[in-house]
PDB file of N, CA and C in Angstrom:
ATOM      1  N   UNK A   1    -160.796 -12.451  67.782  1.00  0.00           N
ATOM      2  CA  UNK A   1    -160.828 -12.807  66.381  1.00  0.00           C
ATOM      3  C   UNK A   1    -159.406 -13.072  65.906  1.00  0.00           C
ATOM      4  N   UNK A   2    -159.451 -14.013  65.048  1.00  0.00           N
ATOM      5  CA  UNK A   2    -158.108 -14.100  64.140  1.00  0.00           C
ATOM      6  C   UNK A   2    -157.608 -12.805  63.199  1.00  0.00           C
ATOM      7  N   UNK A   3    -156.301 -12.754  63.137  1.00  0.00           N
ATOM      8  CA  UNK A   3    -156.529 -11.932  61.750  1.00  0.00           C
ATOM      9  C   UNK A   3    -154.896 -12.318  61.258  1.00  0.00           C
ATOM     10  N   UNK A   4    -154.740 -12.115  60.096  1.00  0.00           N
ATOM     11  CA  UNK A   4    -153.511 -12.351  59.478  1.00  0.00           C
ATOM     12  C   UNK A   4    -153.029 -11.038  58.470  1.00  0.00           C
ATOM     13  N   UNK A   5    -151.778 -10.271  59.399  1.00  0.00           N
ATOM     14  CA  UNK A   5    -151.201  -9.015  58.384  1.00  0.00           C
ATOM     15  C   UNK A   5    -150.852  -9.407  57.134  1.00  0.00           C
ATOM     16  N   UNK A   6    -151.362  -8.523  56.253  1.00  0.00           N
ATOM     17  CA  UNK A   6    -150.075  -8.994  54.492  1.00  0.00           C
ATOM     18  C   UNK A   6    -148.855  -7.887  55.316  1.00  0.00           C
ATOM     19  N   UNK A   7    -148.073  -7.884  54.382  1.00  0.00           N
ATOM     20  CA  UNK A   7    -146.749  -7.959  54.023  1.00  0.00           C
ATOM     21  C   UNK A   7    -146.535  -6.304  54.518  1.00  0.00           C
ATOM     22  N   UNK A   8    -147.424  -5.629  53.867  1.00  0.00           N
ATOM     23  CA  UNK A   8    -147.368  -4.283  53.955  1.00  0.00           C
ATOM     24  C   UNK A   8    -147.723  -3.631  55.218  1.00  0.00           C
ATOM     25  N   UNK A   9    -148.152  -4.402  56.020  1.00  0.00           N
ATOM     26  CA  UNK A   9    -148.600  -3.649  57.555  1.00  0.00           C
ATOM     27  C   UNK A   9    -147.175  -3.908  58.515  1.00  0.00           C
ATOM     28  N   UNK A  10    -146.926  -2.888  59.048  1.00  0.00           N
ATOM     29  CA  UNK A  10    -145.696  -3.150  60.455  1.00  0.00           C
ATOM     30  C   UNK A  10    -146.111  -3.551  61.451  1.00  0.00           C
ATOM     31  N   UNK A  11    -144.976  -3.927  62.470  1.00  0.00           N
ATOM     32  CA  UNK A  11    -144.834  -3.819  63.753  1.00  0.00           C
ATOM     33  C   UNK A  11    -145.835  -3.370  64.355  1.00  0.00           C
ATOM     34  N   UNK A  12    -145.827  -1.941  64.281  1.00  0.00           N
ATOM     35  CA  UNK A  12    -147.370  -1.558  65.500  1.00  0.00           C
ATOM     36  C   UNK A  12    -148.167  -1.741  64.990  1.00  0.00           C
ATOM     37  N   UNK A  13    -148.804  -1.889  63.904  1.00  0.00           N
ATOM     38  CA  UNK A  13    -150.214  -1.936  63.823  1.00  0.00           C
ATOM     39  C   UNK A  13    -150.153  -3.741  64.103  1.00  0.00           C
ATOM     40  N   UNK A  14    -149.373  -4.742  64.445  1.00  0.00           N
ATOM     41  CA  UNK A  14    -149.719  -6.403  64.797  1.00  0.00           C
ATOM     42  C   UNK A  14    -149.628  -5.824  66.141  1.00  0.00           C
ATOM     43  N   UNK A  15    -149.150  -5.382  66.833  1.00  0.00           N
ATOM     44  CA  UNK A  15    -148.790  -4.618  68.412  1.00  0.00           C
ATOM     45  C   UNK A  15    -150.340  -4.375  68.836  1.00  0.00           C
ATOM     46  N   UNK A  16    -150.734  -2.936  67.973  1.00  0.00           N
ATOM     47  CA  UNK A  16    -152.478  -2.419  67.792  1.00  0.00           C
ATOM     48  C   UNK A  16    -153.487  -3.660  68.565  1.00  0.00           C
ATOM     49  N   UNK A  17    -153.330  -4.699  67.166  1.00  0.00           N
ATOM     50  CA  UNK A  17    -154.226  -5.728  66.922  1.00  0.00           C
ATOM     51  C   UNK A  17    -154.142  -6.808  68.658  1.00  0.00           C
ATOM     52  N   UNK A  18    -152.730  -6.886  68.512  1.00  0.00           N
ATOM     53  CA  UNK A  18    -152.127  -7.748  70.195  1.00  0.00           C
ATOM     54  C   UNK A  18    -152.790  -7.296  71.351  1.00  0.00           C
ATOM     55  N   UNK A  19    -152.969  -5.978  71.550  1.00  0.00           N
ATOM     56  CA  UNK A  19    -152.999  -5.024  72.440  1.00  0.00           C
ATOM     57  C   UNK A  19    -154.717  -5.213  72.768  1.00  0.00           C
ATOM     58  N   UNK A  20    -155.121  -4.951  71.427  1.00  0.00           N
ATOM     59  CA  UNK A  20    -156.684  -5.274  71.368  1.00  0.00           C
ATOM     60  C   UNK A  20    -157.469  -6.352  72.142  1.00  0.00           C
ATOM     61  N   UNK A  21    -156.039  -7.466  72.069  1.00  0.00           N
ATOM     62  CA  UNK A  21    -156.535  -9.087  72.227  1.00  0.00           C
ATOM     63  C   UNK A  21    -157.009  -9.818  71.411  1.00  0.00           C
ATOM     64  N   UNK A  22    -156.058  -9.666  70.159  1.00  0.00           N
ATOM     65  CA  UNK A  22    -156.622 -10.590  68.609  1.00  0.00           C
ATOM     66  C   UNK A  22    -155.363 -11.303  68.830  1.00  0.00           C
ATOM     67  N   UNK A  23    -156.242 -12.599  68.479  1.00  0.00           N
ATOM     68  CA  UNK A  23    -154.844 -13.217  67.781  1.00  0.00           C
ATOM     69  C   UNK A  23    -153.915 -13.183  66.140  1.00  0.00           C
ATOM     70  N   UNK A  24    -153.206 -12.653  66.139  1.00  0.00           N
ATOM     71  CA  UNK A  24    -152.479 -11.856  65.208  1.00  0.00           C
ATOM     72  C   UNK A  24    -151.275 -12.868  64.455  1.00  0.00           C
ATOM     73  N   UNK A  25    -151.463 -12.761  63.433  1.00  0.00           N
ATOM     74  CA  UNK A  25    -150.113 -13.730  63.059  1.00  0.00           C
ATOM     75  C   UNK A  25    -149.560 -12.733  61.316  1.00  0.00           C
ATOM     76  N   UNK A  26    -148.765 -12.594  61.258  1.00  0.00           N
ATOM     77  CA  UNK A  26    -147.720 -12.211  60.110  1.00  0.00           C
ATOM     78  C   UNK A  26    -147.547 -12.791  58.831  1.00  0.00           C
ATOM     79  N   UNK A  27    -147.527 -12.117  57.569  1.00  0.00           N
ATOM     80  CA  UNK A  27    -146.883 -13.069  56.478  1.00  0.00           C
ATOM     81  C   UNK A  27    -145.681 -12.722  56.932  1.00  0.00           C
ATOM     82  N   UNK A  28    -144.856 -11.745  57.131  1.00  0.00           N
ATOM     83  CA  UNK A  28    -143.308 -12.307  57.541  1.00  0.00           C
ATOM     84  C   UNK A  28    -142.827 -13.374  58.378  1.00  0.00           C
ATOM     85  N   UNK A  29    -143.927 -13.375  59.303  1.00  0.00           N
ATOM     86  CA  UNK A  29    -143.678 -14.471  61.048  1.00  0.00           C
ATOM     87  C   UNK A  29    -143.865 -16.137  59.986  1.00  0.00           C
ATOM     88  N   UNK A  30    -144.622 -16.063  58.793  1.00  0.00           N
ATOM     89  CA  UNK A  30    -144.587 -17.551  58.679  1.00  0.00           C
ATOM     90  C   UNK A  30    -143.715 -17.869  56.929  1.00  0.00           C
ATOM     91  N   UNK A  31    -142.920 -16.866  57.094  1.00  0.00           N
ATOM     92  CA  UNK A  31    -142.155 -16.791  55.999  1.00  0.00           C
ATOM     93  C   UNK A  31    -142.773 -16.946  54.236  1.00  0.00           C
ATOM     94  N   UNK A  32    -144.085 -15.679  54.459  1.00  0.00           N
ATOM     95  CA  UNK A  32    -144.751 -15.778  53.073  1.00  0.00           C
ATOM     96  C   UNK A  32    -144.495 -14.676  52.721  1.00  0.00           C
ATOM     97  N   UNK A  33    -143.387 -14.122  52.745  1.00  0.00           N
ATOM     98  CA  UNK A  33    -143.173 -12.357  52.136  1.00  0.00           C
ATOM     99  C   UNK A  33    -142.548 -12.747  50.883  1.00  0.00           C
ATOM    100  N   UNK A  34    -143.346 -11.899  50.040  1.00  0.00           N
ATOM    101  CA  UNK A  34    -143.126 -12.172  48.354  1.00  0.00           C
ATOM    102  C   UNK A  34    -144.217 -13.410  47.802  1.00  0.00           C
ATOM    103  N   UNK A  35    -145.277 -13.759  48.340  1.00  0.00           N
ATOM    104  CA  UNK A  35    -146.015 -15.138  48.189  1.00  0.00           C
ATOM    105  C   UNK A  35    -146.613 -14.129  47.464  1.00  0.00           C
ATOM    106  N   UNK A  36    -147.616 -14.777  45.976  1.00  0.00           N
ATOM    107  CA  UNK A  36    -148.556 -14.561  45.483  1.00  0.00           C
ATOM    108  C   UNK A  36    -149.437 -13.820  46.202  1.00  0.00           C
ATOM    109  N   UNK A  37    -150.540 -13.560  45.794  1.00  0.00           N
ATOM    110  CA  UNK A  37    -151.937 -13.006  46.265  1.00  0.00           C
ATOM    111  C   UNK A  37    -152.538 -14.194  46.644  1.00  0.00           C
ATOM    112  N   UNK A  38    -152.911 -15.279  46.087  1.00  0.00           N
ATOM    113  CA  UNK A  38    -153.918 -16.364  45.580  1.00  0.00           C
ATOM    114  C   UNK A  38    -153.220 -17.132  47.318  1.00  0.00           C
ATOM    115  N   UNK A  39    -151.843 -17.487  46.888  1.00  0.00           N
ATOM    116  CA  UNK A  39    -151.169 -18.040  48.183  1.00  0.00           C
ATOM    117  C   UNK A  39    -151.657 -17.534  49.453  1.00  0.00           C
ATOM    118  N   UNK A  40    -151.376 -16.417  49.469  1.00  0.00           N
ATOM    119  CA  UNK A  40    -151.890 -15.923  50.880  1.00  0.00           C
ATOM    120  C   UNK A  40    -153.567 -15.762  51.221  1.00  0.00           C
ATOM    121  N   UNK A  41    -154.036 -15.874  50.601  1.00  0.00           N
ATOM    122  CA  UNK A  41    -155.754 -15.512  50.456  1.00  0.00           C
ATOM    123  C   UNK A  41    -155.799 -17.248  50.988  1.00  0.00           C
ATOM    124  N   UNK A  42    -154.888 -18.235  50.096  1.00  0.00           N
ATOM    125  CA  UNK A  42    -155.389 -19.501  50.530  1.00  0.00           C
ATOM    126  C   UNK A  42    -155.338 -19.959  51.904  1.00  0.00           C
ATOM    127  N   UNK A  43    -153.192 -19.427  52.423  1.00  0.00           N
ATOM    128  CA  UNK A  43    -153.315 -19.517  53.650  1.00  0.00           C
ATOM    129  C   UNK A  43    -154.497 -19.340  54.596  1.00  0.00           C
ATOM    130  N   UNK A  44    -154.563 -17.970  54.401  1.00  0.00           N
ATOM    131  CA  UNK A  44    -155.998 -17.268  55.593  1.00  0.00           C
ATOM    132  C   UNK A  44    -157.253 -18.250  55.468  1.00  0.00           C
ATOM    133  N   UNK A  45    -157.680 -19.035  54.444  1.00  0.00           N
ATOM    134  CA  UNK A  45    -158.881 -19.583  54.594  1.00  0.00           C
ATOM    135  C   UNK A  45    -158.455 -21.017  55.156  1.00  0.00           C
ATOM    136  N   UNK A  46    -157.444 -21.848  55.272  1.00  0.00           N
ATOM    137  CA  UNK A  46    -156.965 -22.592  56.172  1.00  0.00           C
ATOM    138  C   UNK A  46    -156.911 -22.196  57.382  1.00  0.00           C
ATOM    139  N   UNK A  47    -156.625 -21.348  57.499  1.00  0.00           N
ATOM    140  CA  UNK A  47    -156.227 -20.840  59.122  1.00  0.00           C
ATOM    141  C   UNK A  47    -157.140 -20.612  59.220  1.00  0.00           C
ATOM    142  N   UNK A  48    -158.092 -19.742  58.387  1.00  0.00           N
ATOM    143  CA  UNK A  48    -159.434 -19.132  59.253  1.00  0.00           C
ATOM    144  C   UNK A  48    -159.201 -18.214  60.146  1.00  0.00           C
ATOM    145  N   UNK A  49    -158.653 -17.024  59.325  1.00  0.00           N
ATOM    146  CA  UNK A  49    -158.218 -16.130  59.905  1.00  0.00           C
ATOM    147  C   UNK A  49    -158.470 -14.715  58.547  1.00  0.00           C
ATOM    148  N   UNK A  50    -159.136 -13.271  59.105  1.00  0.00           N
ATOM    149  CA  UNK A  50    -159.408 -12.055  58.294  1.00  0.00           C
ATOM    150  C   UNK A  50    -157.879 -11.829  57.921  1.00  0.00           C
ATOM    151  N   UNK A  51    -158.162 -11.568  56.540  1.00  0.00           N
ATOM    152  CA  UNK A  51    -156.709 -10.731  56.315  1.00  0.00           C
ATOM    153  C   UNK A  51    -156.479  -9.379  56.100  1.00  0.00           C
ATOM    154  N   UNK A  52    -156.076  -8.417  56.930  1.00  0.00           N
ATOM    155  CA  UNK A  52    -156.084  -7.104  56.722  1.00  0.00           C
ATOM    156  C   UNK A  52    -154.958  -7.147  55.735  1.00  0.00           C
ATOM    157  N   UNK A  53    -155.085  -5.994  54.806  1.00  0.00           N
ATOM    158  CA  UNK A  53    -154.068  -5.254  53.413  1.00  0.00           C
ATOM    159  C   UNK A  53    -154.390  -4.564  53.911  1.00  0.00           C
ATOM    160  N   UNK A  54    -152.983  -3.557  52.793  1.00  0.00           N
ATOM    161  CA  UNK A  54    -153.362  -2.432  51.995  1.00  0.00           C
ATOM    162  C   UNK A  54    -152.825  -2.652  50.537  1.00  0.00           C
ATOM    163  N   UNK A  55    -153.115  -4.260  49.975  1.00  0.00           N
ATOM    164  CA  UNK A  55    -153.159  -4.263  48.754  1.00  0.00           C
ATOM    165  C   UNK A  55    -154.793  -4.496  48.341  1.00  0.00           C
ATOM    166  N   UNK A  56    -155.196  -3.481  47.071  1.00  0.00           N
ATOM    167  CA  UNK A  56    -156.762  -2.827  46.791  1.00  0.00           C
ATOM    168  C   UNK A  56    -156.687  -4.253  45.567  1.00  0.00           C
ATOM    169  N   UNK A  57    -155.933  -5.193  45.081  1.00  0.00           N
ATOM    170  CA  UNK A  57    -155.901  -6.397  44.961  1.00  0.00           C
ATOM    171  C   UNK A  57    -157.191  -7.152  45.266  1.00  0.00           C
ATOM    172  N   UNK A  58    -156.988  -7.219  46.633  1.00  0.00           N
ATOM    173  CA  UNK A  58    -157.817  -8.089  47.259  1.00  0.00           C
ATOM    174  C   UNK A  58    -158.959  -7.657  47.635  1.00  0.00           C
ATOM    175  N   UNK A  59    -159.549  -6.471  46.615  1.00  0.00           N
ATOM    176  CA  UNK A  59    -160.965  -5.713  46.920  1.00  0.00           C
ATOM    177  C   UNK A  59    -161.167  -6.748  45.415  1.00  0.00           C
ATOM    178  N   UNK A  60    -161.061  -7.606  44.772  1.00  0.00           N
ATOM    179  CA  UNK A  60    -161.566  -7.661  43.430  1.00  0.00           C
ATOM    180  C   UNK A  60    -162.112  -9.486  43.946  1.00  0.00           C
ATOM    181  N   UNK A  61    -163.543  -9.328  44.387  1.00  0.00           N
ATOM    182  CA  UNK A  61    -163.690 -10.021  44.415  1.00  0.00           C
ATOM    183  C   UNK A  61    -164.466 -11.675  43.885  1.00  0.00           C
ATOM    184  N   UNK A  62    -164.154 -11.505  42.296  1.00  0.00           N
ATOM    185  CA  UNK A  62    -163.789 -12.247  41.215  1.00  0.00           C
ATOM    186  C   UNK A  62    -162.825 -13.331  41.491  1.00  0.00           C
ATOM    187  N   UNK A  63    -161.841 -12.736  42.364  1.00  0.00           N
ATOM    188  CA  UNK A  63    -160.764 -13.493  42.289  1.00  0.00           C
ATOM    189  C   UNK A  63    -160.822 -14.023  43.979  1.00  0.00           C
ATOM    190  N   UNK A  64    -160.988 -12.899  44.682  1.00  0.00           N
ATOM    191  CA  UNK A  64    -161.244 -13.052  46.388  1.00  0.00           C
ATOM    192  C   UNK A  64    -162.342 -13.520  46.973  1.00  0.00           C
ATOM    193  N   UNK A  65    -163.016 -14.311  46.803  1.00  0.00           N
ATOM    194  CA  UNK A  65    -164.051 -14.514  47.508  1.00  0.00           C
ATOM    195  C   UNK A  65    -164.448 -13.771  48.624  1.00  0.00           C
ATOM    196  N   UNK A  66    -164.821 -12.991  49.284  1.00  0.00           N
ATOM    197  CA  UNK A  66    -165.154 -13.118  50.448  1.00  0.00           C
ATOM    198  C   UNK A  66    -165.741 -13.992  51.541  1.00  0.00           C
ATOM    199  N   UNK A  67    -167.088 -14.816  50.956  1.00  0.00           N
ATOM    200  CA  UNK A  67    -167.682 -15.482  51.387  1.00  0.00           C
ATOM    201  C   UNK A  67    -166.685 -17.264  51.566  1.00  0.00           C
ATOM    202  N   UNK A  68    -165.580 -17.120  51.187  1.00  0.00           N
ATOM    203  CA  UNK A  68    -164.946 -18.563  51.461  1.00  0.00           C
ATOM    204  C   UNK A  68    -164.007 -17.805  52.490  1.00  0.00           C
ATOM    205  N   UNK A  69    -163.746 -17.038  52.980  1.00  0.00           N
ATOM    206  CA  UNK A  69    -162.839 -16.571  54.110  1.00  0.00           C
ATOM    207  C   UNK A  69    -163.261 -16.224  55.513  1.00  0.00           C
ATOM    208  N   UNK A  70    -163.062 -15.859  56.371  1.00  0.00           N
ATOM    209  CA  UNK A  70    -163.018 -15.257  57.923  1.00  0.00           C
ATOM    210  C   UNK A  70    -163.147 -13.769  57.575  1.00  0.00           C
ATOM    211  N   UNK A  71    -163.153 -13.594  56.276  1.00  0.00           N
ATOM    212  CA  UNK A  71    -162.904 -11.769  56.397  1.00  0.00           C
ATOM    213  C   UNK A  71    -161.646 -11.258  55.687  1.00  0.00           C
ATOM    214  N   UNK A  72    -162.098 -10.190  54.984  1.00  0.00           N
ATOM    215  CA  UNK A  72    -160.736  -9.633  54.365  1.00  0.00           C
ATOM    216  C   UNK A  72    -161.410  -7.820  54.349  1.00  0.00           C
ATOM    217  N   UNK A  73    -160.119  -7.250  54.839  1.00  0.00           N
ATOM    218  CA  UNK A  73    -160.324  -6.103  55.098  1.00  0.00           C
ATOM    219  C   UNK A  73    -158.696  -5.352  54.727  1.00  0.00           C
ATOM    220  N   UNK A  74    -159.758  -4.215  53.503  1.00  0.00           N
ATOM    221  CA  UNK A  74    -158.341  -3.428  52.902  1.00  0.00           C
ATOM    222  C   UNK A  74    -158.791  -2.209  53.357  1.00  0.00           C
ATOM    223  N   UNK A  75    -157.535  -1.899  53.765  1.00  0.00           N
ATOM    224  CA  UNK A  75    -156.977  -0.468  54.137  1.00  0.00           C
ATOM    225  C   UNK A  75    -156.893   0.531  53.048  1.00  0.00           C
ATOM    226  N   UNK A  76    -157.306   1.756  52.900  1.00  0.00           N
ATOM    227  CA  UNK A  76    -156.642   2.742  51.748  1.00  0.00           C
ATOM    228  C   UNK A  76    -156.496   4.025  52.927  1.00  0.00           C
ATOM    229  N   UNK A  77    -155.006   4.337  52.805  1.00  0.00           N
ATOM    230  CA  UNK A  77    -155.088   5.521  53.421  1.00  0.00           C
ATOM    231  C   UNK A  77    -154.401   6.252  52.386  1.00  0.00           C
ATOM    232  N   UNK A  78    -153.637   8.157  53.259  1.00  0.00           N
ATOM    233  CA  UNK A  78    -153.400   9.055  52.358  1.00  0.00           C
ATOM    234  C   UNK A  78    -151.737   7.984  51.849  1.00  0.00           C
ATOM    235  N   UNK A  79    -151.021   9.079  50.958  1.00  0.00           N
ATOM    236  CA  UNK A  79    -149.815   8.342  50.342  1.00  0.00           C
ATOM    237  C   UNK A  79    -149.096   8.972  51.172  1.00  0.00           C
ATOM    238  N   UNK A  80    -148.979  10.067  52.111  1.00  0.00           N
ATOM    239  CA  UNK A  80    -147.510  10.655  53.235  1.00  0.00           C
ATOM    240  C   UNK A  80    -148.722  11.821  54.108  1.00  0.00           C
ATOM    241  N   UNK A  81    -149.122  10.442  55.127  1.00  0.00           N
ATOM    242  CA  UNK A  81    -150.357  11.269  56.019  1.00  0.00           C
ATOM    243  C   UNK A  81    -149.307  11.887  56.709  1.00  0.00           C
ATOM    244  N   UNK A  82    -149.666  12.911  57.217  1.00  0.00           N
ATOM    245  CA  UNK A  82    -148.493  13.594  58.239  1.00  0.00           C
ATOM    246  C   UNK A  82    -148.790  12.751  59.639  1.00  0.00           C
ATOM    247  N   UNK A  83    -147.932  13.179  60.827  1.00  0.00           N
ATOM    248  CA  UNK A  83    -147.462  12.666  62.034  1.00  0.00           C
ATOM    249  C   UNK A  83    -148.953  12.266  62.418  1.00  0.00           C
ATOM    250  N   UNK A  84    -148.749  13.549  63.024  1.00  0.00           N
ATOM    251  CA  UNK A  84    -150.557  13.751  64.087  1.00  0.00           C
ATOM    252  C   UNK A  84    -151.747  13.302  63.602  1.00  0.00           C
ATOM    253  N   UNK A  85    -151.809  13.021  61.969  1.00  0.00           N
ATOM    254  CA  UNK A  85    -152.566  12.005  61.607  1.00  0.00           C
ATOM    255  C   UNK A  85    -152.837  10.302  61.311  1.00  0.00           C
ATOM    256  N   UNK A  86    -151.274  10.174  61.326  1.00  0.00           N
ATOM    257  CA  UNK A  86    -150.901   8.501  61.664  1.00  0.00           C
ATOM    258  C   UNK A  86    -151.134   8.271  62.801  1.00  0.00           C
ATOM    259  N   UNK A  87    -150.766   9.313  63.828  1.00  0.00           N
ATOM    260  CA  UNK A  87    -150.878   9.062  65.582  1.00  0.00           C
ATOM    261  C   UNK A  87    -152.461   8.711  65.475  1.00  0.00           C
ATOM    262  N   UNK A  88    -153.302   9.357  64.883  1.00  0.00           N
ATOM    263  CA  UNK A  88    -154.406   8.779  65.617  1.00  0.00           C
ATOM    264  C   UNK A  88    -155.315  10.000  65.394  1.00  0.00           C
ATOM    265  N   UNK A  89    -155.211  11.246  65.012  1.00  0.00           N
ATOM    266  CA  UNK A  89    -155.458  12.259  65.425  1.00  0.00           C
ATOM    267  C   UNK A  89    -156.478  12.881  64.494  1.00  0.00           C
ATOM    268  N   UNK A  90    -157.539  13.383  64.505  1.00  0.00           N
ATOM    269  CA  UNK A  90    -158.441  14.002  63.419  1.00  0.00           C
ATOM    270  C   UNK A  90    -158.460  12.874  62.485  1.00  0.00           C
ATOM    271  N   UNK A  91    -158.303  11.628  62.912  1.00  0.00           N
ATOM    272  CA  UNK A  91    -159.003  10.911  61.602  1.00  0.00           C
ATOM    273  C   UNK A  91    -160.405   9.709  61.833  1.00  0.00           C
ATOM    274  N   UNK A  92    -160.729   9.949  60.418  1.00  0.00           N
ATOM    275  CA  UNK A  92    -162.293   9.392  59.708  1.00  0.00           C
ATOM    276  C   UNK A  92    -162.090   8.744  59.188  1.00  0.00           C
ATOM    277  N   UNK A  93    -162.857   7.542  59.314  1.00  0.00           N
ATOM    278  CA  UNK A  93    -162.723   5.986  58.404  1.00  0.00           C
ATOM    279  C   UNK A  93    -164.289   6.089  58.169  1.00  0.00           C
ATOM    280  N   UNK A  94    -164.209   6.041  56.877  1.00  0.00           N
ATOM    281  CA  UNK A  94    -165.695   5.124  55.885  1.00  0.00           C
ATOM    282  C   UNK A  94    -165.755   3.812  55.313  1.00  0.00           C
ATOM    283  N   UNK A  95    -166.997   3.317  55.679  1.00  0.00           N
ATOM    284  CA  UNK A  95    -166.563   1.810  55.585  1.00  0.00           C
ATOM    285  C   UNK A  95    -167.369   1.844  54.035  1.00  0.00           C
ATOM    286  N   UNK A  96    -166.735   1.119  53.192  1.00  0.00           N
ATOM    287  CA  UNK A  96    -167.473   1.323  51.694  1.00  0.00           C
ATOM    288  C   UNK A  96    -166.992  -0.780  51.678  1.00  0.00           C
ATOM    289  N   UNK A  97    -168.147  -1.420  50.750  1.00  0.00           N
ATOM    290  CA  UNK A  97    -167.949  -2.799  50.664  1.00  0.00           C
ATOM    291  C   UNK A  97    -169.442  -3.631  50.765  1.00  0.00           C
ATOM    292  N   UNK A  98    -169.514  -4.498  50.743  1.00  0.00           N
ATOM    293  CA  UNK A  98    -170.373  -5.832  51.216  1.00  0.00           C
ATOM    294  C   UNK A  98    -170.117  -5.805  52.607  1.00  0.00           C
ATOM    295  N   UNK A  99    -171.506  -6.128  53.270  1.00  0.00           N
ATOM    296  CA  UNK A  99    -171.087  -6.243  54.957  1.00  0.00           C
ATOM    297  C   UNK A  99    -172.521  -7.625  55.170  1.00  0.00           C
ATOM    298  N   UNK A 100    -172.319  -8.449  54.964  1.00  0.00           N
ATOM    299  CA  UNK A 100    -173.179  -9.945  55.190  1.00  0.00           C
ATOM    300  C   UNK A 100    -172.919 -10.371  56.363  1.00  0.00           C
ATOM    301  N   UNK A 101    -173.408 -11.610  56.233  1.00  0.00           N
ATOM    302  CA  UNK A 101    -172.917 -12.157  57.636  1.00  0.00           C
ATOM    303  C   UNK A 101    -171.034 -12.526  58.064  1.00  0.00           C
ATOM    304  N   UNK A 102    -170.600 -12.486  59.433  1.00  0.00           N
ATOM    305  CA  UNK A 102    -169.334 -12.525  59.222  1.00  0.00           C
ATOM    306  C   UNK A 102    -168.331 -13.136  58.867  1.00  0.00           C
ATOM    307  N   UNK A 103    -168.962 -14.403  58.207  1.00  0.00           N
ATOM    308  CA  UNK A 103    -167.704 -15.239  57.401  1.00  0.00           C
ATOM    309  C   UNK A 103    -168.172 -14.404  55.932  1.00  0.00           C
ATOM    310  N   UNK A 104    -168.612 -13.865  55.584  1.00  0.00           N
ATOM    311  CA  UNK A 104    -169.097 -13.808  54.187  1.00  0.00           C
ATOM    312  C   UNK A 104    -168.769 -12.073  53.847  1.00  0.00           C
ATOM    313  N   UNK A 105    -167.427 -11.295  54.438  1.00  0.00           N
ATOM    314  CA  UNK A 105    -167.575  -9.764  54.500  1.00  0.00           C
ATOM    315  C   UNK A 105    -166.352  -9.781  54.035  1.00  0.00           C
ATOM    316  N   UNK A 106    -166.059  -8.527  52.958  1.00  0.00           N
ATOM    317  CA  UNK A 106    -165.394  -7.910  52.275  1.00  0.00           C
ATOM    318  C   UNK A 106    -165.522  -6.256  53.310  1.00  0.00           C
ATOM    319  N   UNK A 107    -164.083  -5.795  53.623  1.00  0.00           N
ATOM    320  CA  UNK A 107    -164.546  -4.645  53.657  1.00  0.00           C
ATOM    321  C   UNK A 107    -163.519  -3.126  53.835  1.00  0.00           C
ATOM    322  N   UNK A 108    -163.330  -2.221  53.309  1.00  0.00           N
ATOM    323  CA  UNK A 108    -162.255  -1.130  52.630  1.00  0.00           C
ATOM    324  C   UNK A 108    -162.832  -0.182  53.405  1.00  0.00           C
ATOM    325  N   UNK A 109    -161.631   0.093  54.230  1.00  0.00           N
ATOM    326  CA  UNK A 109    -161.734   1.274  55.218  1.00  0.00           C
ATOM    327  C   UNK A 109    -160.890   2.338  54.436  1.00  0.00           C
ATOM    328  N   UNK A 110    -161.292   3.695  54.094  1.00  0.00           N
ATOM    329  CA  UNK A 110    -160.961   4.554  53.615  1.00  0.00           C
ATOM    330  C   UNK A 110    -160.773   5.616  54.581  1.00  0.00           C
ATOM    331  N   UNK A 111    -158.865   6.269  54.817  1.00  0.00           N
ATOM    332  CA  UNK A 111    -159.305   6.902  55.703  1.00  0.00           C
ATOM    333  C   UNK A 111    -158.741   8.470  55.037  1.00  0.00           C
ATOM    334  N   UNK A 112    -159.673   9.447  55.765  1.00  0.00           N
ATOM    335  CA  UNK A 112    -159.941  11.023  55.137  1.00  0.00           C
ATOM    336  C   UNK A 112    -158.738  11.059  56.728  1.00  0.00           C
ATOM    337  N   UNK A 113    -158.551  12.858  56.283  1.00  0.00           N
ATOM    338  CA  UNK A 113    -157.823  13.306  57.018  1.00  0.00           C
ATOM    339  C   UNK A 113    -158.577  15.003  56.952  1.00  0.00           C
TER     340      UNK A 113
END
C-alpha cells in the first residue's frame, strides 16, 4: 500500500512502514512541511496514497473526505508515553471511525497504555 507521513511522524515510524514493505513517501521528502491541511490532503489524493497524522484535523470529515482519498488514518497517542511503551510494549490500539470499503475509510487509532 501507499501511504504518505504528515509532518509530525519521524524517521522510524517511515523506517516501520519501509520495513513492512509500503511504499512510504514524506511531507518533508517532497518539501511540503508547513503546507496547509487542504494542500496536503490534495497531494495524497493525486498520488493516491493513505495519509497517516497525528493531526485530529483531519478526523473532521466536512472538510476531509474520506471517500475521495486512499485512506486517512490519525494517530492519538499519550502526550509523554514512557520508553517501554513507545518501544512497543503493553500497548492497545482501538480503532474508533468509519471503516467502508477501502478507498472510502477514515480511521483514529487510539492508543491506551
Amino acid at each position: 500500500m501507499n501511504f504518505k507521513l504528515d509532518e509530525n511522524l519521524g524517521r522510524r515510524t517511515q523506517q516501520l512502514f519501509r520495513d513492512a514493505g509500503h511504499d512510504v513517501q514524506t511531507v518533508q521528502e517532497e518539501a511540503l512541511s508547513g503546507a496547509s491541511d487542504l494542500e496536503i490532503y490534495r497531494v495524497c489524493r493525486i498520488e493516491r496514497r493513505c495519509l497517516v497524522t497525528l493531526d485530529l484535523d483531519f478526523s473532521d470529515v466536512t472538510r476531509f473526505s474520506p471517500r475521495e482519498t486512499d485512506g486517512i488514518v490519525v494517530v492519538r497517542v499519550p502526550r509523554n508515553p514512557s520508553h517501554s511503551a513507545a518501544s512497543g510494549r503493553n500497548r492497545t490500539y482501538h480503532h474508533k471511525g468509519t471503516k467502508t470499503r477501502r478507498s472510502q475509510r477514515l480511521c483514529v487509532l487510539v492508543s491506551s497504555w
